[in-house]
Protein backbone atom coordinates (compact mmCIF):
# COMPACT_ATOMS: atom_id res chain seq x y z
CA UNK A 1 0.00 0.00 0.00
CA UNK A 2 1.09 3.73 -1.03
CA UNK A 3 1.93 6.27 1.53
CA UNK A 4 -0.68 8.43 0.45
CA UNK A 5 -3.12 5.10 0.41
CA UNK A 6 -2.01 4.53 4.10
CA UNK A 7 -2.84 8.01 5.07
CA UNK A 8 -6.19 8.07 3.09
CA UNK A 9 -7.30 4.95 5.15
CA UNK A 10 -6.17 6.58 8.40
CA UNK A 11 -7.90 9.16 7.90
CA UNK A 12 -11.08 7.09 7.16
CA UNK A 13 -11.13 8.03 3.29
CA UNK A 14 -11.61 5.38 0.24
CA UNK A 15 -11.13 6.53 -2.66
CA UNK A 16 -13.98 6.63 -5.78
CA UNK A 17 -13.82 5.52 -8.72
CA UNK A 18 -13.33 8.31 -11.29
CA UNK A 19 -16.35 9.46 -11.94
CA UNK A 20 -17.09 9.69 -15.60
CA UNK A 21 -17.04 12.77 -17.87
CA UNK A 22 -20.39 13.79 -18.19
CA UNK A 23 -19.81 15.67 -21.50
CA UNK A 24 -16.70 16.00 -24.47
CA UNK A 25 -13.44 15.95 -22.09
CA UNK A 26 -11.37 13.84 -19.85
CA UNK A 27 -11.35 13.89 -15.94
CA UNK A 28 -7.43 14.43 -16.30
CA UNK A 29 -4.66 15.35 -18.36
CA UNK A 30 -0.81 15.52 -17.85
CA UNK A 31 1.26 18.16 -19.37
CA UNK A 32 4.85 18.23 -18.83
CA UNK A 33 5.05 17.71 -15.02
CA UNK A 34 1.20 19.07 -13.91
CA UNK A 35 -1.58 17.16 -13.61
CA UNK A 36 -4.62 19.16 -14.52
CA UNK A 37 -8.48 17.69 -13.56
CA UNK A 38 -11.64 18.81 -15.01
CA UNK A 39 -14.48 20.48 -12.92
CA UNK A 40 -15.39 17.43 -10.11
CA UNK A 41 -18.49 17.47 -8.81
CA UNK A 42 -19.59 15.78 -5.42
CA UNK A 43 -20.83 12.75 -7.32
CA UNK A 44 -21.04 9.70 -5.06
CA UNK A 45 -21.88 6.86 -6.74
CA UNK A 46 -23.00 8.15 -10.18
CA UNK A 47 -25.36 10.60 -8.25
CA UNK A 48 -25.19 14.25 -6.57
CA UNK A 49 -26.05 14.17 -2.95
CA UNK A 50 -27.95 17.32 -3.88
CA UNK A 51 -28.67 19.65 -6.10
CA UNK A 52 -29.60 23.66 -6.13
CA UNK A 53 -27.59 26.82 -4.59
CA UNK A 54 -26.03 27.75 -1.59
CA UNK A 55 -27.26 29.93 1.08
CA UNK A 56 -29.22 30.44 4.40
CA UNK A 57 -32.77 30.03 3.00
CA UNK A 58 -35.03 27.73 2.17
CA UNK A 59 -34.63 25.43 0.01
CA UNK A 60 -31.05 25.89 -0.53
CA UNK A 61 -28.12 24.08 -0.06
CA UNK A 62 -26.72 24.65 3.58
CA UNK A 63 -22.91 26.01 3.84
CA UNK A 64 -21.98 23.08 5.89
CA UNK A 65 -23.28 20.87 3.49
CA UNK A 66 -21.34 22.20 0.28
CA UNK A 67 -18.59 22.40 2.45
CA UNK A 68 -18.74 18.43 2.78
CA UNK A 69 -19.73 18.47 -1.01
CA UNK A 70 -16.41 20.23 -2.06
CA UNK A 71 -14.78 17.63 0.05
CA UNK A 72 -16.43 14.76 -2.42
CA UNK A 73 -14.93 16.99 -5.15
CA UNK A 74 -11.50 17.11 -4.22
CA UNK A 75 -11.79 13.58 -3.70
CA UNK A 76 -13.16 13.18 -7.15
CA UNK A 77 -10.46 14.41 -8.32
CA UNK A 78 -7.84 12.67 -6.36
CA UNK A 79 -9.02 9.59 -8.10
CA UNK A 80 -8.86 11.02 -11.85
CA UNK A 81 -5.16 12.03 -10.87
CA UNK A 82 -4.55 8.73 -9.52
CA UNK A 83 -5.37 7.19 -12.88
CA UNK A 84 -3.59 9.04 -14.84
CA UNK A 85 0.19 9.22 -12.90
CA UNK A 86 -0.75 5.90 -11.39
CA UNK A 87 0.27 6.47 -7.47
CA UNK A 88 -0.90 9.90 -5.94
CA UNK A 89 2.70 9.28 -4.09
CA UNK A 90 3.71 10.93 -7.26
CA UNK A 91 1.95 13.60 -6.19
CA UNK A 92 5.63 16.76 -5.01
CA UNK A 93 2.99 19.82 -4.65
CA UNK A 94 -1.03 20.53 -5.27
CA UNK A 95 -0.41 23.80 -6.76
CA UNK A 96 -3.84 24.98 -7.48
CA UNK A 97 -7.51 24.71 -6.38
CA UNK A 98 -10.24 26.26 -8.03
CA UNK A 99 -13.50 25.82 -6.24
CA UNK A 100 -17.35 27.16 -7.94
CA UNK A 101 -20.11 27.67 -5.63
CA UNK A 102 -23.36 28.08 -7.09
CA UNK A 103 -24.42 30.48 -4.87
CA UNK A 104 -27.74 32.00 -3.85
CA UNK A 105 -27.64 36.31 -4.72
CA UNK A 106 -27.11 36.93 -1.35
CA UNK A 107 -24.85 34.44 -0.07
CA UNK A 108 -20.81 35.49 0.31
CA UNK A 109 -19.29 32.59 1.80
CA UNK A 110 -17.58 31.10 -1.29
CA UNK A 111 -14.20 30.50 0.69
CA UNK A 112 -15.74 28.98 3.75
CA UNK A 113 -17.34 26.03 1.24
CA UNK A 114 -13.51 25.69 -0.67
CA UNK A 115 -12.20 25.29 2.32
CA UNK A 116 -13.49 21.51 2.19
CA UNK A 117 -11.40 20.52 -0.48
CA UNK A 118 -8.77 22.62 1.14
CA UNK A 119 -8.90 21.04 4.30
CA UNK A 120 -9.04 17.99 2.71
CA UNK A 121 -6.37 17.81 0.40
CA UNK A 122 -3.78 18.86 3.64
CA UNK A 123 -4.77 16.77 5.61
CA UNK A 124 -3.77 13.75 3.04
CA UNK A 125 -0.43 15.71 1.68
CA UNK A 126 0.55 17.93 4.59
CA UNK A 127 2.99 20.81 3.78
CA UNK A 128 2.85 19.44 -0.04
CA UNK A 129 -0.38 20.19 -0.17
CA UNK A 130 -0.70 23.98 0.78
CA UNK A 131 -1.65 25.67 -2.49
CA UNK A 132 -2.76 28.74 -4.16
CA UNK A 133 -6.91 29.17 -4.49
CA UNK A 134 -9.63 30.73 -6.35
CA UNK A 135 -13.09 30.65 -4.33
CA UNK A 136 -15.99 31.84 -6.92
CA UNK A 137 -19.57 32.21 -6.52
CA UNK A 138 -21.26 31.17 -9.97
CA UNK A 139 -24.92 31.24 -10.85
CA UNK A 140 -25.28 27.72 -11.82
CA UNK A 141 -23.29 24.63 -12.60
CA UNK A 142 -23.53 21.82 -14.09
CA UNK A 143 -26.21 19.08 -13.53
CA UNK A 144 -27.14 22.12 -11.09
CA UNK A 145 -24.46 21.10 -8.79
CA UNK A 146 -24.13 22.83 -5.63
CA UNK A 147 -19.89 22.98 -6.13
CA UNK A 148 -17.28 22.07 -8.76
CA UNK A 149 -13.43 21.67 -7.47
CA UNK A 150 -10.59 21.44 -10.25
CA UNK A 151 -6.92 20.51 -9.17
CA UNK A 152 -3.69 21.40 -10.54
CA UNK A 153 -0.87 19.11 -9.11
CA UNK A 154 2.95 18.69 -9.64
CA UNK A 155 4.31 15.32 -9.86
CA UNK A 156 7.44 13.51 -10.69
């Protein structure tokens, strides 16, 4: 078993299968030393545990919730970098995370949801995986996902 396997089942974690594009792209790509993911959504099992915008309202999508939802992303895409450099031990630095919220007018805590796959991704990697971040609050996403999480990694 991997380091990063060990620590994942410490932790609790299994990893999911990659979950499959659900339009014209690839969950992953290498280029030169960077692994770059599509958009992940918080698909678990072939389905979204829910659907709409965040906010404090009615009917929407709790910030706790999407925070756990982003967490499912960055998994998501743990496992489409896995398959394409073969060990996430591979894995020298996440350099980038780029989190969407769909978020409800009113709502402003975009960073607060990220912070899931965040969190997340340092407790697996430690110091390699403190990164750089975009948090943005979008109007809708796909499959009307609550968040999307894409990953850009180092490896060697």
């Amino acid at each position: 078993m991997s380091m990063i396997e060990t620590r994942l089942a410490e932790l609790g974690i299994e990893l999911p299968e990659v979950v499959p594009p659900v339009a014209a792209y690839v969950p992953a790509i290498v280029s030169g030393t960077l692994v770059f993911t599509a958009g992940q959504l918080p698909m678990v099992a072939g389905k979204l545990p829910a659907t709409g915008k965040v906010g404090d309202g009615e009917g929407l999508v709790p910030a706790d919730d999407a925070r756990q939802y982003a967490r499912q992303s960055a998994l998501n895409a743990l496992a489409a970098i896995k398959a394409v450099i073969g060990s996430l031990d591979r894995v020298t630095q996440v350099v980038k995370v780029t989190g969407f919220v769909a978020s409800d007018p009113s709502f402003t805590g975009q960073p607060g949801v990220i912070n899931g796959a965040s969190e997340l991704l340092g407790e697996v990697f430690g110091d390699i995986g403190v990164h750089a971040r975009s948090a943005v609050g979008v109007s809708v996403l796909p499959l009307d996902a609550p968040v999307e999480v894409e990953l850009i990694v180092s490896f060697a």
